[in-house]
Protein backbone atom coordinates (compact mmCIF):
# COMPACT_ATOMS: atom_id res chain seq x y z
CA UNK A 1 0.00 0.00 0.00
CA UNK A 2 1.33 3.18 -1.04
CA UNK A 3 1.14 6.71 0.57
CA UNK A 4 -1.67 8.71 0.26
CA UNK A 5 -0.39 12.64 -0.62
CA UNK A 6 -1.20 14.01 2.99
CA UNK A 7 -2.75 17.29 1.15
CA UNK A 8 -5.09 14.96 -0.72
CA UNK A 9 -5.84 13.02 2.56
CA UNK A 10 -6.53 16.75 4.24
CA UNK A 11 -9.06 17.29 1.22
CA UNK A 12 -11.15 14.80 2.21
CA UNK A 13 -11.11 15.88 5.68
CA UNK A 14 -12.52 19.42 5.20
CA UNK A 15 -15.32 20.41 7.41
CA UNK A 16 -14.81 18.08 10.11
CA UNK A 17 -15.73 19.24 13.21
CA UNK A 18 -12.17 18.89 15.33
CA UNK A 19 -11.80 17.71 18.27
CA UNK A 20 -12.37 13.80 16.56
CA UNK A 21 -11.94 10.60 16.89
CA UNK A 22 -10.47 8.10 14.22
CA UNK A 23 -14.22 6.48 13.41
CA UNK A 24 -15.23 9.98 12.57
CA UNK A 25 -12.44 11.03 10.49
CA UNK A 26 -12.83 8.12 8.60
CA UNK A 27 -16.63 8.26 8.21
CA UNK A 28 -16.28 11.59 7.37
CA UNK A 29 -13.35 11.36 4.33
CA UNK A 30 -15.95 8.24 2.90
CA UNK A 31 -18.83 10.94 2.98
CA UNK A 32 -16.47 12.95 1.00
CA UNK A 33 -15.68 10.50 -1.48
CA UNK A 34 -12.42 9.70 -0.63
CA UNK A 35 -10.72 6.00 -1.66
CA UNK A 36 -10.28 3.12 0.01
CA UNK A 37 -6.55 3.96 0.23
CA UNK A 38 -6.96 7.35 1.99
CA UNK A 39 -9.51 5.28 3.92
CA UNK A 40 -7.33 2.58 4.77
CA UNK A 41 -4.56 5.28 5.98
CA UNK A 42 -7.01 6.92 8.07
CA UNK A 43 -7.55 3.29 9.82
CA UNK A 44 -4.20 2.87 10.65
CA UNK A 45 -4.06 5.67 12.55
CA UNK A 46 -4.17 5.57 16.33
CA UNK A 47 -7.56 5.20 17.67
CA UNK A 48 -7.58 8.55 19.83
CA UNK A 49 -8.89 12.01 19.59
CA UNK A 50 -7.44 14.34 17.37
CA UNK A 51 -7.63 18.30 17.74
CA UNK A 52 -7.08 19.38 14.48
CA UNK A 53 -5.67 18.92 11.25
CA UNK A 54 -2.04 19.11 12.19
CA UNK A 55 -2.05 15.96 14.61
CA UNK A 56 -4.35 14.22 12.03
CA UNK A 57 -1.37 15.03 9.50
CA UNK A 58 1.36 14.39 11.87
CA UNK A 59 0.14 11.01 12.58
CA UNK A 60 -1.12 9.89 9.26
CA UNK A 61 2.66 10.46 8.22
CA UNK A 62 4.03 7.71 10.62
CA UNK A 63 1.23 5.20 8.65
C-alpha cells in the first residue's frame, strides 16, 4: 500500500468538526468521497482524539 499525498488526505477531511476521533475522520473522508486507500490510511491511525488537522497530519505520516 502506497502513501496517500497528505494534502489529498486533508481534502477529504474538510469540514470536520475537530476535536475527533479516528471512526469519525474516517466516516467523514468516505462521505467525501475519498478511496479506500486514503480510507485505509485513516484506519491505521491511532484510535484517539485528534484536535485538528495538524495531529491528524502528523500522525497519518508515521502510517
Amino acid at each position: 500500500m502506497s502513501q496517500p499525498n497528505p494534502i489529498e488526505m486533508q481534502k477529504y477531511l474538510a469540514g470536520v468538526d475537530y476535536p475527533a476521533n479516528r471512526d469519525q475522520l474516517v466516516d467523514h473522508a468516505r462521505q467525501q468521497g475519498a478511496g479506500d486507500e486514503v480510507v485505509e490510511h485513516l484506519r491505521a491511525l491511532p484510535d484517539r482524539t485528534y484536535d485538528g488537522p495538524n495531529a491528524v497530519s502528523a500522525e497519518y505520516s508515521k502510517t
